[in-house]
Structure formats: structure tokens, C-alpha cells
PDB file of N, CA and C in Angstrom:
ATOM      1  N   UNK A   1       9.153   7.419  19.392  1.00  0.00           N
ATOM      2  CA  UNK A   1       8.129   8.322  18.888  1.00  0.00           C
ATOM      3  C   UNK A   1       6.852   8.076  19.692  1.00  0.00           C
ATOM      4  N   UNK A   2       6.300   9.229  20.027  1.00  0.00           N
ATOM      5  CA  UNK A   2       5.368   8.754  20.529  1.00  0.00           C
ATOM      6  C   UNK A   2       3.936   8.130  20.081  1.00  0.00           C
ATOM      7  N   UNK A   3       3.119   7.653  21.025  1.00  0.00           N
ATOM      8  CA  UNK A   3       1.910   6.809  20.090  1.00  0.00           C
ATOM      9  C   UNK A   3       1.393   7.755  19.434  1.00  0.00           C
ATOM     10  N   UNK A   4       1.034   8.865  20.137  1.00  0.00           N
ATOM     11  CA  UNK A   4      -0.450   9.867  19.156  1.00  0.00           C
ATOM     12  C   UNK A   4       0.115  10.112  17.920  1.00  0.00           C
ATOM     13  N   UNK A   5       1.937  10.281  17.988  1.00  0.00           N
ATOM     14  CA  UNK A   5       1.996  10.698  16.777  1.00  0.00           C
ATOM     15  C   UNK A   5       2.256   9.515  15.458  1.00  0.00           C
ATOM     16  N   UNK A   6       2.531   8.470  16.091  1.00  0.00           N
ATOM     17  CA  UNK A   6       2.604   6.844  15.082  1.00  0.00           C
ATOM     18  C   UNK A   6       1.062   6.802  14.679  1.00  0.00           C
ATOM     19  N   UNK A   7      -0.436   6.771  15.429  1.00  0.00           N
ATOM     20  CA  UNK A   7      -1.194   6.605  15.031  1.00  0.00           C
ATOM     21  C   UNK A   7      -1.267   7.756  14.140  1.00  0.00           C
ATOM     22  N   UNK A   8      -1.124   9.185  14.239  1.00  0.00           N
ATOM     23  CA  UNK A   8      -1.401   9.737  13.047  1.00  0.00           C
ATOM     24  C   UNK A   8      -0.394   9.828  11.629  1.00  0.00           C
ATOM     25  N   UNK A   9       0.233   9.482  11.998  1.00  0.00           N
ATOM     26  CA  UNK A   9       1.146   8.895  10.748  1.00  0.00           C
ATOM     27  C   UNK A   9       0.552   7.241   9.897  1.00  0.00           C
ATOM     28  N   UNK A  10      -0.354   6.817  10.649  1.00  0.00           N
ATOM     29  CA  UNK A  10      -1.030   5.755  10.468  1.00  0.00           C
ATOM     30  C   UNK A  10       0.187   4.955  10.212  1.00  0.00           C
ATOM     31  N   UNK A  11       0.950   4.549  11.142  1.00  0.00           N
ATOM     32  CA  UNK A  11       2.123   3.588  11.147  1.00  0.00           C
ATOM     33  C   UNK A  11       1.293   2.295  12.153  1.00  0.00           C
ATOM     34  N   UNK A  12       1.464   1.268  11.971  1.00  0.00           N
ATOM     35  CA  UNK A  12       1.011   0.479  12.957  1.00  0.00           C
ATOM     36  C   UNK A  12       2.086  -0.686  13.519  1.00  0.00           C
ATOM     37  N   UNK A  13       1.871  -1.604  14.204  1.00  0.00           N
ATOM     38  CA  UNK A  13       2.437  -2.113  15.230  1.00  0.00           C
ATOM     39  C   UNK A  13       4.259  -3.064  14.152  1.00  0.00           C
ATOM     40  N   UNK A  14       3.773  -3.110  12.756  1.00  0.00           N
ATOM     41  CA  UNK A  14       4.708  -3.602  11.900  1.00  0.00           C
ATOM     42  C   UNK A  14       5.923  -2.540  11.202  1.00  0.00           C
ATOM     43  N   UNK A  15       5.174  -1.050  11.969  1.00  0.00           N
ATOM     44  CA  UNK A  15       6.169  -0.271  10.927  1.00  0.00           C
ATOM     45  C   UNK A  15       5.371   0.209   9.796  1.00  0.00           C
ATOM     46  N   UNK A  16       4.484  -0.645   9.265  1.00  0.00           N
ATOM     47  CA  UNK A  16       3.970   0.170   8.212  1.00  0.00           C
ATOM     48  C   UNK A  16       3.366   0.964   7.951  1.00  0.00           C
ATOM     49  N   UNK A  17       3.749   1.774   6.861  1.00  0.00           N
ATOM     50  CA  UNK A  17       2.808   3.207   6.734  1.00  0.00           C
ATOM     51  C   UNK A  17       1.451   2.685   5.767  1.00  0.00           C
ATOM     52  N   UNK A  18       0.507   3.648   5.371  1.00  0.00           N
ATOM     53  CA  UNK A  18      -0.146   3.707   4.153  1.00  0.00           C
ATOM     54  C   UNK A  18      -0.461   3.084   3.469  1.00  0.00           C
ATOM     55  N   UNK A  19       0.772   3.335   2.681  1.00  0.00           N
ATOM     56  CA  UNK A  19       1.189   3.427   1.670  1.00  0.00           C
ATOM     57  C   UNK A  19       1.504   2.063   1.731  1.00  0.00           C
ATOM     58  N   UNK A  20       2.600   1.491   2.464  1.00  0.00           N
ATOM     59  CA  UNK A  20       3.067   0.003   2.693  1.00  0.00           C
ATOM     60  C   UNK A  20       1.666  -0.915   2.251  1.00  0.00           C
ATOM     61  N   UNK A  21       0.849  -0.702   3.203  1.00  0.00           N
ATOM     62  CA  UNK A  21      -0.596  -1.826   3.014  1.00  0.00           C
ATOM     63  C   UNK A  21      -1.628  -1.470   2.084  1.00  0.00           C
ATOM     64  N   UNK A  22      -0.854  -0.235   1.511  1.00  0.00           N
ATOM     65  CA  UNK A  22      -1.999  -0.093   0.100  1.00  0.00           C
ATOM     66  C   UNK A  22      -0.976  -1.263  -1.055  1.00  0.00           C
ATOM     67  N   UNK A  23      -0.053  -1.018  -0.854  1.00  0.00           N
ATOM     68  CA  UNK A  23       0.543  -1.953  -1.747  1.00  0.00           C
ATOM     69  C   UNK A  23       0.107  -3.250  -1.933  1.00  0.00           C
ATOM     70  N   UNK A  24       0.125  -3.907  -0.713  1.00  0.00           N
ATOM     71  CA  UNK A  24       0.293  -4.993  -0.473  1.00  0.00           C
ATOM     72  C   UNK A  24      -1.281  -6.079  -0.675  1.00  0.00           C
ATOM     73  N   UNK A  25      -2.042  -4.792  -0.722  1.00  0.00           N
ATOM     74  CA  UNK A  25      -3.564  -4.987  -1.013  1.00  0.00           C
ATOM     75  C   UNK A  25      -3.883  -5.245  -1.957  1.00  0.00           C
ATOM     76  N   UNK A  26      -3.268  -4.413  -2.527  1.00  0.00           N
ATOM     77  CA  UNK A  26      -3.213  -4.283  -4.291  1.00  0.00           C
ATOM     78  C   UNK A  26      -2.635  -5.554  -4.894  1.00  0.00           C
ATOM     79  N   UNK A  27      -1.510  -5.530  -4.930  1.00  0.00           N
ATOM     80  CA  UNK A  27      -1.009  -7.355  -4.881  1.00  0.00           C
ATOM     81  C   UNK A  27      -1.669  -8.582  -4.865  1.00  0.00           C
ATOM     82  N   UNK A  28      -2.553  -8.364  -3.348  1.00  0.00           N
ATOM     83  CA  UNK A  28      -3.250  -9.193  -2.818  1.00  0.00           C
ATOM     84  C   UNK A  28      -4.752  -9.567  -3.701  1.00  0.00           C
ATOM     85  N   UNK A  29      -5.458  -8.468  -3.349  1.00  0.00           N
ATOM     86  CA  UNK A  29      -6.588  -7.769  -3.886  1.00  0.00           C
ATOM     87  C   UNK A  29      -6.945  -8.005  -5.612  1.00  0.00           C
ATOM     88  N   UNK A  30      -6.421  -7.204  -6.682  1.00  0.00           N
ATOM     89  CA  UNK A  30      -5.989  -6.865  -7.963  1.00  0.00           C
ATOM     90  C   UNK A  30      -5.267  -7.770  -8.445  1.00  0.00           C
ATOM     91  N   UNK A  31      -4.655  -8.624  -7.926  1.00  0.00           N
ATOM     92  CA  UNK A  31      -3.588  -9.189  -8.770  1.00  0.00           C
ATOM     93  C   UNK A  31      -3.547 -10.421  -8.235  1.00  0.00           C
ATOM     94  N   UNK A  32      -4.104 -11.103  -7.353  1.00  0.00           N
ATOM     95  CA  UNK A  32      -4.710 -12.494  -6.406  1.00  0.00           C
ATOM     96  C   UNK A  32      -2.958 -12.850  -6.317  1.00  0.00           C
ATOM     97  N   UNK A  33      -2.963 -11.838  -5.594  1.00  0.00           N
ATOM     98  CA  UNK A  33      -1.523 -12.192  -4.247  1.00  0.00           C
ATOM     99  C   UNK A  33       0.233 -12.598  -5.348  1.00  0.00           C
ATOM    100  N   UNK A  34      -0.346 -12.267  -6.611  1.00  0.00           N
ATOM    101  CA  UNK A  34       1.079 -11.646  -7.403  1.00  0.00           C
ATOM    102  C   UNK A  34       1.176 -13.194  -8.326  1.00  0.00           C
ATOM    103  N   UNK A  35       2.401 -13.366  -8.797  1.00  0.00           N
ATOM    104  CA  UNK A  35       3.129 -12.069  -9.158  1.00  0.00           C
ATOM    105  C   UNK A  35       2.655 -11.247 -10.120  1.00  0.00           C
ATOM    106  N   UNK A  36       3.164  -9.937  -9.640  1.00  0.00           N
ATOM    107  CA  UNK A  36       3.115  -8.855 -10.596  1.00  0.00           C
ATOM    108  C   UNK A  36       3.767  -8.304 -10.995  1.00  0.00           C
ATOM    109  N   UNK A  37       4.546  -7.385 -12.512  1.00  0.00           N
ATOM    110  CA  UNK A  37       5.779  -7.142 -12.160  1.00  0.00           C
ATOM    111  C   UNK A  37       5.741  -5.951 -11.460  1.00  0.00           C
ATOM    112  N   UNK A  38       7.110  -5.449 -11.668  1.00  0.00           N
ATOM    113  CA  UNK A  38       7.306  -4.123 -10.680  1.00  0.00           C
ATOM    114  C   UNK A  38       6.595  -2.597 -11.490  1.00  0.00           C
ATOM    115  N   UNK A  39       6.722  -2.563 -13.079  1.00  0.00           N
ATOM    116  CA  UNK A  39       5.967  -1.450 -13.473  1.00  0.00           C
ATOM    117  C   UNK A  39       4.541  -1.507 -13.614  1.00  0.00           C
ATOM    118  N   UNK A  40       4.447  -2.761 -13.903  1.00  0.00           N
ATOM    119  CA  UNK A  40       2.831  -3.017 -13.761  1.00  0.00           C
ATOM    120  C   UNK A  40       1.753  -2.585 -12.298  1.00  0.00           C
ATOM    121  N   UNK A  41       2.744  -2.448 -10.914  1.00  0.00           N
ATOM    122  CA  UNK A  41       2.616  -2.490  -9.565  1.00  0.00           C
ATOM    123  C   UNK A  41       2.663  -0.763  -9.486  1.00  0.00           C
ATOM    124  N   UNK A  42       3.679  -0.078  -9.839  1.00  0.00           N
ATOM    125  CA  UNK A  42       3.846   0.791 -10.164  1.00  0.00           C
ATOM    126  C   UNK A  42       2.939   1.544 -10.449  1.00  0.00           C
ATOM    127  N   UNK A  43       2.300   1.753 -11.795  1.00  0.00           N
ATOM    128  CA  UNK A  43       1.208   2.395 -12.824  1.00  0.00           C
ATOM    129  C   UNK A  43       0.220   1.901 -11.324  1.00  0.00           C
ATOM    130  N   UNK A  44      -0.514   0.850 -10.863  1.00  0.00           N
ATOM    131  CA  UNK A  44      -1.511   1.135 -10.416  1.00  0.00           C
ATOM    132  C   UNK A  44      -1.774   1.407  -8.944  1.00  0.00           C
ATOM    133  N   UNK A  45      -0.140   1.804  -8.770  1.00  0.00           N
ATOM    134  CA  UNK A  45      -0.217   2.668  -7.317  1.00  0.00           C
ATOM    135  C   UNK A  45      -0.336   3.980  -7.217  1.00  0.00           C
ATOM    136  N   UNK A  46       0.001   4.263  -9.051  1.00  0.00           N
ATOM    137  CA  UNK A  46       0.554   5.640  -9.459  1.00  0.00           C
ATOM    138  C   UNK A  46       1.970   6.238  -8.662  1.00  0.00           C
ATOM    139  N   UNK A  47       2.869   5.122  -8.189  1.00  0.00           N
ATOM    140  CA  UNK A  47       3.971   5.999  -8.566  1.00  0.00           C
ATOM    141  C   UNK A  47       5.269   5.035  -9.106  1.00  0.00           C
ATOM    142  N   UNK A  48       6.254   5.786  -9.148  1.00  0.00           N
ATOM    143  CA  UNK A  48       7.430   5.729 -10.062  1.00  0.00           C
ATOM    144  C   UNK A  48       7.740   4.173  -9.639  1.00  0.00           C
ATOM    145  N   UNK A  49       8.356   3.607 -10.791  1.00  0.00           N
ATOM    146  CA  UNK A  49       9.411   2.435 -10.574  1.00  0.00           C
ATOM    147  C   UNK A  49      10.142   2.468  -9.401  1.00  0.00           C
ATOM    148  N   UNK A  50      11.207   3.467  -9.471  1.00  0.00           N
ATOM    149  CA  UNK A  50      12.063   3.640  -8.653  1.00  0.00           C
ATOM    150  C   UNK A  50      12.196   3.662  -7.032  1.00  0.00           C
ATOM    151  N   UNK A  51      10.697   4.762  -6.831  1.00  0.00           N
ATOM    152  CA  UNK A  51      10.354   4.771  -5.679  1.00  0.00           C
ATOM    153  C   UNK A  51       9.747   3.121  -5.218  1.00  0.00           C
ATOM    154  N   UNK A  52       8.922   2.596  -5.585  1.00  0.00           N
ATOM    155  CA  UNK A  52       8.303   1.693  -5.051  1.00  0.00           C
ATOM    156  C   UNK A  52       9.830   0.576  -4.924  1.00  0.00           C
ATOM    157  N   UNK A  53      10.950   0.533  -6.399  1.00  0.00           N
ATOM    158  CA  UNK A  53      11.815  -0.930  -5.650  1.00  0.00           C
ATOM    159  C   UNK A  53      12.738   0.201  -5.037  1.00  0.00           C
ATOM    160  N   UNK A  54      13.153   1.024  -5.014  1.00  0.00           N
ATOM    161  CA  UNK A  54      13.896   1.814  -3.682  1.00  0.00           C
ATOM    162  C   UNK A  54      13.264   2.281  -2.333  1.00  0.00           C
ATOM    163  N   UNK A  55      12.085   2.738  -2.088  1.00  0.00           N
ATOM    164  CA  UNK A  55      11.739   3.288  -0.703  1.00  0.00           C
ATOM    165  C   UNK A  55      11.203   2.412   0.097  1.00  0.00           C
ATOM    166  N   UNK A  56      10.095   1.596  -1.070  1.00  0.00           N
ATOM    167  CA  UNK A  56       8.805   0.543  -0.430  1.00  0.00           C
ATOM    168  C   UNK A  56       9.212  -0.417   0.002  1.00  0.00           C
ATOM    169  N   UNK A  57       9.731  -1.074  -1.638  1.00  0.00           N
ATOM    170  CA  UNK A  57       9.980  -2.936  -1.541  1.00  0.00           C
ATOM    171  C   UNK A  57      10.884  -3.566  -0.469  1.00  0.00           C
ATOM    172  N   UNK A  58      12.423  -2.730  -0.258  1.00  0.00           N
ATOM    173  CA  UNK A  58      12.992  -2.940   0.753  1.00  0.00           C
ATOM    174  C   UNK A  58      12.905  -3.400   2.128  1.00  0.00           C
ATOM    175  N   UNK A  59      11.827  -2.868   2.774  1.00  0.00           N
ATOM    176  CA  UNK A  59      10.966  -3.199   4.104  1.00  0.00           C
ATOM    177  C   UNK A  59      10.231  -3.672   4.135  1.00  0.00           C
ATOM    178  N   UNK A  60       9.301  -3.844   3.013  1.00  0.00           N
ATOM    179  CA  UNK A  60       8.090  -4.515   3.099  1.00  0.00           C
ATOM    180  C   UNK A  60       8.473  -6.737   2.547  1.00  0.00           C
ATOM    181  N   UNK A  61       9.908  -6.491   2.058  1.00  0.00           N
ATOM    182  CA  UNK A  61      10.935  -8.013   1.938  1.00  0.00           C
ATOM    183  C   UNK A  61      11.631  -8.464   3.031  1.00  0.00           C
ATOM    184  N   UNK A  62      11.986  -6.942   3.710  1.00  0.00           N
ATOM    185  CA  UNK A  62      12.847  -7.274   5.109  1.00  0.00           C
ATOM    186  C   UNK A  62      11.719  -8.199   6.058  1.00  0.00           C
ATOM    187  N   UNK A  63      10.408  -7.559   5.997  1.00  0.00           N
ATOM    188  CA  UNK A  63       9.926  -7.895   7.598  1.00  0.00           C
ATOM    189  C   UNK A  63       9.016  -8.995   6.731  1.00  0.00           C
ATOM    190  N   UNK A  64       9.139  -9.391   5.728  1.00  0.00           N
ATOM    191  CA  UNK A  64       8.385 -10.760   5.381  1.00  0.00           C
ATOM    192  C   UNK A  64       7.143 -10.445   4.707  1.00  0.00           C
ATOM    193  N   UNK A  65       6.857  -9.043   4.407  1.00  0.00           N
ATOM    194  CA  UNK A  65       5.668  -9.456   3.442  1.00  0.00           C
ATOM    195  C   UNK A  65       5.360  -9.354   2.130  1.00  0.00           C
ATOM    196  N   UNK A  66       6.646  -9.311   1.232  1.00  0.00           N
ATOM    197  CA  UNK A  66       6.572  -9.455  -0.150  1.00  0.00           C
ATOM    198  C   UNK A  66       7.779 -10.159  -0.507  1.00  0.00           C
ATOM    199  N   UNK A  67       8.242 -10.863  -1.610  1.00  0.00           N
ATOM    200  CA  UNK A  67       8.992 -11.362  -2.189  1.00  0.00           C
ATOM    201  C   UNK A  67       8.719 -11.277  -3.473  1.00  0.00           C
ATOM    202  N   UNK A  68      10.499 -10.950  -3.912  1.00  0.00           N
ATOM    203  CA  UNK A  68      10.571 -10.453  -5.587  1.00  0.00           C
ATOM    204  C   UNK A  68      10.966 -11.790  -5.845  1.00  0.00           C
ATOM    205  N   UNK A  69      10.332 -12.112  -7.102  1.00  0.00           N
ATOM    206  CA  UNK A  69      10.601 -13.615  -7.901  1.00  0.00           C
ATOM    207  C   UNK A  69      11.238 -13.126  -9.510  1.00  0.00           C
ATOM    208  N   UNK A  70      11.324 -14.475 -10.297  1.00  0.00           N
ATOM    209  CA  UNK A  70      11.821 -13.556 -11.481  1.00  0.00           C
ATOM    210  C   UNK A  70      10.334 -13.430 -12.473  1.00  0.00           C
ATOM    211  N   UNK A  71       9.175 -13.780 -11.662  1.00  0.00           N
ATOM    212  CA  UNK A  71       8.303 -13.546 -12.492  1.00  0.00           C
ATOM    213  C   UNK A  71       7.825 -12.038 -12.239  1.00  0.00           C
ATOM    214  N   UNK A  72       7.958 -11.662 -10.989  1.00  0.00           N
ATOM    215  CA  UNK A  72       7.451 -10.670 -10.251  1.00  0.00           C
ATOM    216  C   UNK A  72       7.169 -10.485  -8.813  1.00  0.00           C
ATOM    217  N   UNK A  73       6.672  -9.425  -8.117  1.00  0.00           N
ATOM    218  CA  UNK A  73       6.088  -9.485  -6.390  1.00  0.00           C
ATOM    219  C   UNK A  73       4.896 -10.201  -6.046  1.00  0.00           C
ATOM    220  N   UNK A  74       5.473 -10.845  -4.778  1.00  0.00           N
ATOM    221  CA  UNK A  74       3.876 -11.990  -4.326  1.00  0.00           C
ATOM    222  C   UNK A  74       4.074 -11.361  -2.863  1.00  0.00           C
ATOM    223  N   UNK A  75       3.088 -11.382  -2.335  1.00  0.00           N
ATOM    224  CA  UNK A  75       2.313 -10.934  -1.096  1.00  0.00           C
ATOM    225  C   UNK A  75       2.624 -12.541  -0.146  1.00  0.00           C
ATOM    226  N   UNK A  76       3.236 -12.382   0.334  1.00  0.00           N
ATOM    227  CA  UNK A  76       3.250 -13.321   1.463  1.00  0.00           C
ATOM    228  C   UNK A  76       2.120 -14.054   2.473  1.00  0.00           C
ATOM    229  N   UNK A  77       2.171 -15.005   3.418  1.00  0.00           N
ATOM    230  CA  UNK A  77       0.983 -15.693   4.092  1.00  0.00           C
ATOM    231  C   UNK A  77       1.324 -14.240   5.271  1.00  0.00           C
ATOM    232  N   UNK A  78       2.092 -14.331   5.736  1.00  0.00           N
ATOM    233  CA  UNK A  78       2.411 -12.782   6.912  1.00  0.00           C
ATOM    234  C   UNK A  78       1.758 -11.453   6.446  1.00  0.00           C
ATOM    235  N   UNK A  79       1.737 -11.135   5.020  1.00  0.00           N
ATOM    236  CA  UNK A  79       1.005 -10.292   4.528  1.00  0.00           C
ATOM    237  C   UNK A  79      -0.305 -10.393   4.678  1.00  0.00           C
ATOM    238  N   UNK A  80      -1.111 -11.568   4.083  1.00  0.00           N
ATOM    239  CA  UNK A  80      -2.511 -11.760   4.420  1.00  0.00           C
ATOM    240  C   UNK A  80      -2.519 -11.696   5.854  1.00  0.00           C
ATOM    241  N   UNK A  81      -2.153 -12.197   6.376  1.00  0.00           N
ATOM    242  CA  UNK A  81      -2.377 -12.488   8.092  1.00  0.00           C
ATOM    243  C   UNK A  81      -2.280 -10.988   8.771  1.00  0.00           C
ATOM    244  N   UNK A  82      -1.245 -10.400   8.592  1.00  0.00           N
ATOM    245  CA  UNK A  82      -1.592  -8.730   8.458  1.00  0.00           C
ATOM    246  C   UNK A  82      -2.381  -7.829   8.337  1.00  0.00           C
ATOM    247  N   UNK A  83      -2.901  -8.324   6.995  1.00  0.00           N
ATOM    248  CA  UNK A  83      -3.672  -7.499   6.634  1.00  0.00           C
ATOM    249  C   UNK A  83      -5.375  -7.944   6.866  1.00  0.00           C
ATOM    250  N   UNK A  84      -4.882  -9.266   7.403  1.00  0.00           N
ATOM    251  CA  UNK A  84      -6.539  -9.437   8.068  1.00  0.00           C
ATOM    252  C   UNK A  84      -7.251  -9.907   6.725  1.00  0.00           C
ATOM    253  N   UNK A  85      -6.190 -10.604   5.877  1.00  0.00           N
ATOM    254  CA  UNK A  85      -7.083 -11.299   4.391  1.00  0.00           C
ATOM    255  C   UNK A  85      -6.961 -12.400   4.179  1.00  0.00           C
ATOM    256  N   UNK A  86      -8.574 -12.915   4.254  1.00  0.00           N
ATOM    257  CA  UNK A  86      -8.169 -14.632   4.213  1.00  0.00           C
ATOM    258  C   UNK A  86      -7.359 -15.321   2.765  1.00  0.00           C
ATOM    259  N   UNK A  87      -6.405 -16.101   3.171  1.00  0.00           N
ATOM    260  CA  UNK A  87      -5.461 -16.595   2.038  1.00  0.00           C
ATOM    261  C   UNK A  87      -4.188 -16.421   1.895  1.00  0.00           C
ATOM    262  N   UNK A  88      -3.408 -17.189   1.516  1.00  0.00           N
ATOM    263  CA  UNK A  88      -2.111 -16.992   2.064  1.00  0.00           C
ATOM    264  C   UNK A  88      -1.081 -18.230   1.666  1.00  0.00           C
ATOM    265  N   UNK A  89      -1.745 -19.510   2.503  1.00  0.00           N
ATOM    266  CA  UNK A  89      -1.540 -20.625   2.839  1.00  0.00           C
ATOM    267  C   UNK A  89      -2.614 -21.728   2.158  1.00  0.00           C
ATOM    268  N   UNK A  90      -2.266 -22.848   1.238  1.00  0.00           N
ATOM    269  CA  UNK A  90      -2.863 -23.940   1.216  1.00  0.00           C
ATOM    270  C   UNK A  90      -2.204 -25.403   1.579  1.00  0.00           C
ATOM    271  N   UNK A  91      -2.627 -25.839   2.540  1.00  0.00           N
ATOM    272  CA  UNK A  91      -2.185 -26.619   3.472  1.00  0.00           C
ATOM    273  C   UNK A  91      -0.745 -25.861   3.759  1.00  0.00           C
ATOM    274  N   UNK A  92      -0.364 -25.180   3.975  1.00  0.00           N
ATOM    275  CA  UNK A  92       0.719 -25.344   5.016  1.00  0.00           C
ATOM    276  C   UNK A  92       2.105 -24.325   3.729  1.00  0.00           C
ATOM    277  N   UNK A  93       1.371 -24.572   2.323  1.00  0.00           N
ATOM    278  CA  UNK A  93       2.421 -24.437   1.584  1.00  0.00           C
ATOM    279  C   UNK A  93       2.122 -22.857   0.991  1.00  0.00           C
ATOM    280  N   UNK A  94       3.148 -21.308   1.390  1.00  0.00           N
ATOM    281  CA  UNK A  94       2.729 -20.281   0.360  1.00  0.00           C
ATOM    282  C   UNK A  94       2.414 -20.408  -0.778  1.00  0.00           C
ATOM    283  N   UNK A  95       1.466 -19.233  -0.939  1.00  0.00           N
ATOM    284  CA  UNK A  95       1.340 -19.454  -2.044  1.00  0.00           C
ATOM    285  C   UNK A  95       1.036 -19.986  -3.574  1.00  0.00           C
ATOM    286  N   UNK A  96       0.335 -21.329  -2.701  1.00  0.00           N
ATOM    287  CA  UNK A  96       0.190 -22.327  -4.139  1.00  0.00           C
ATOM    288  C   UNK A  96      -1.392 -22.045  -4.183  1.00  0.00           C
ATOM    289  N   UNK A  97      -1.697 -22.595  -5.646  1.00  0.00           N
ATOM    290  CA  UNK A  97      -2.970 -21.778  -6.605  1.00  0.00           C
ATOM    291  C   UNK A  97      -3.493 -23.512  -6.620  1.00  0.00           C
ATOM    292  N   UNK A  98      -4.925 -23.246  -6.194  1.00  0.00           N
ATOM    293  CA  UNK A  98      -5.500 -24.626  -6.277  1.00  0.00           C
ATOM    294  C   UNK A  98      -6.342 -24.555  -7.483  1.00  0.00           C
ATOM    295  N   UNK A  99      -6.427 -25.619  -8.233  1.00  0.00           N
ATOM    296  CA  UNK A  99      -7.549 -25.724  -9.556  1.00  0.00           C
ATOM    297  C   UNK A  99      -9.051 -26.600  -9.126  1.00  0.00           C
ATOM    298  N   UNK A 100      -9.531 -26.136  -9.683  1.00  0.00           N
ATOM    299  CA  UNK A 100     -11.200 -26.346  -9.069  1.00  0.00           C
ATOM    300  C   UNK A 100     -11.164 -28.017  -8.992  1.00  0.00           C
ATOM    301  N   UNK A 101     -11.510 -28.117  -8.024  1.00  0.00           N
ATOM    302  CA  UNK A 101     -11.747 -29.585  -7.362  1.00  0.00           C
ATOM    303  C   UNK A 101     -10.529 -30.261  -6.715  1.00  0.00           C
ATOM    304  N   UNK A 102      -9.601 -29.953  -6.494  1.00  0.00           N
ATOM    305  CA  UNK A 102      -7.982 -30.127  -6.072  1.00  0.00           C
ATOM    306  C   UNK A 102      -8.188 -29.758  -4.924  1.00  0.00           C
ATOM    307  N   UNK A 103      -7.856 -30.588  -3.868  1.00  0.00           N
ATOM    308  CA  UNK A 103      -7.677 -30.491  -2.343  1.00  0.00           C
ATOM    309  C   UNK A 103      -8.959 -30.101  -1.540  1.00  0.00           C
ATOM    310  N   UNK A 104      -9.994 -30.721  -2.564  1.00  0.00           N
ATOM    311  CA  UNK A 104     -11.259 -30.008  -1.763  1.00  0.00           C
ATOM    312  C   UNK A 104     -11.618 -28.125  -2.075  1.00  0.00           C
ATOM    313  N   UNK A 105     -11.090 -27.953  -2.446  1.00  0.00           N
ATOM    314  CA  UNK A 105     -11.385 -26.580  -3.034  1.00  0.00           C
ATOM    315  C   UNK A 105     -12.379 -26.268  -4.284  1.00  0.00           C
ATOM    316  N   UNK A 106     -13.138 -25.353  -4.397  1.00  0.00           N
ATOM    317  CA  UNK A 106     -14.163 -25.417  -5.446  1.00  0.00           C
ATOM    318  C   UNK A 106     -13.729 -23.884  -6.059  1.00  0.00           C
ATOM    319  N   UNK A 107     -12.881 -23.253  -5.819  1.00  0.00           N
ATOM    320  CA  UNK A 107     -12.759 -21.948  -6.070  1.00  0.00           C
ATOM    321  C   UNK A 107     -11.442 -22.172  -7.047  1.00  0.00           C
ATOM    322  N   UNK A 108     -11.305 -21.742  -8.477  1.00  0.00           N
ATOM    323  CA  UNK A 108     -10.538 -22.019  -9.191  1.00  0.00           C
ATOM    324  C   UNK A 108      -9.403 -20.963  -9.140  1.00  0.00           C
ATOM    325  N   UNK A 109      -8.214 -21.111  -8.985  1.00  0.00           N
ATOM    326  CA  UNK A 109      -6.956 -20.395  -9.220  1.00  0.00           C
ATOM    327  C   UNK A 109      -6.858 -18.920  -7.862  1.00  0.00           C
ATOM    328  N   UNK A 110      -7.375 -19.454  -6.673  1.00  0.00           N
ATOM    329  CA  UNK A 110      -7.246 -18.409  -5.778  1.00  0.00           C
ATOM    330  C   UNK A 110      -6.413 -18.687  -4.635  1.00  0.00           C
ATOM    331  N   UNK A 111      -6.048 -18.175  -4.255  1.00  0.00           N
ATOM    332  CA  UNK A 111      -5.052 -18.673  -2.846  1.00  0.00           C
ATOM    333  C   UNK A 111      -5.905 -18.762  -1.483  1.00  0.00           C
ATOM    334  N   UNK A 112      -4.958 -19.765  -0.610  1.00  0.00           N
ATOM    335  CA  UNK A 112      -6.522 -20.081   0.446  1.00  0.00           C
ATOM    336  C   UNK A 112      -4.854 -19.896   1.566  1.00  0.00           C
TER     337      UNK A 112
END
């Protein structure tokens, strides 16, 4: 495909559309990088269950930037790093939630 038409599809260098990194923002953003469940994710994307674990979730698990747990979806360190959002990683480990004064951190329950 060609570029002019990937940039106006706003696809970028991962494949993703839109829609993909509105998700993943949201996650990130709204919900401090998950989990969330899937209707809860849903309602504040405004669309269906179905669509988001049939069209979205699929690709956006393949290429590493979400994972379904049994609590719900978490946004990956590849996701932040993506999306150009600091947090991701504390020391080295996804995902883990530091409590105020733990590892030198002063910021309670956020991902670094």
C-alpha cells in the first residue's frame, strides 16, 4: 500500500489504526495501564463487546501491546513505549504498581 495512502488511513509504522491507540490510551490513560475488563473498555470506547475482543484485541495481543488476564486488559511496556507514555516498566519488571515510598518512588499506585 502505498505511504500517502497508510498515512491517511492514519496507520503507522506498527500497523495500527486509530482506533488501535485510542484504545490503548484509554487503558493506559483512564484506567493506569489496566486491568480493565472487556465491557467496562467497551462502554468507554463506545463500541460493542464483540467488536473490540473480535476485530481489536486480536492484533493489538499479537504484536505485544495488550494482554488479557483473568482480571482484565493491561497495556503493555511496548505499548507505553509506542505510544510515547512514560511507564510501563519498574525496574525491569511489567507492570508492577509501586506504593508510596517503595523503590524510591513517591507517586502512589502508578506504573513507572
Amino acid at each position: 500500500m502505498p505511504k500517502c495512502r497508510v498515512r491517511r488511513l492514519e496507520i503507522d509504522h506498527l500497523g495500527l489504526e486509530k482506533q488501535d491507540r485510542e484504545i490503548l490510551t484509554m487503558i493506559i490513560k483512564r484506567y493506569n495501564g489496566g486491568p480493565v475488563g472487556a465491557e467496562t473498555l467497551a462502554i468507554s470506547m463506545g463500541e460493542g463487546v464483540d467488536t473490540l475482543e473480535d476485530y481489536y484485541e486480536p492484533y493489538l495481543i499479537q504484536a505485544g501491546l495488550l494482554q488479557r488476564t483473568p482480571r482484565g486488559r493491561m497495556a503493555t511496556a511496548l505499548a507505553y513505549e509506542h505510544l510515547k507514555i512514560p511507564g510501563g516498566i519498574v525496574h525491569g519488571v511489567q507492570g508492577e504498581r509501586c506504593v508510596q515510598g517503595e523503590r524510591g518512588n513517591e507517586n502512589s499506585g502508578l506504573l513507572f
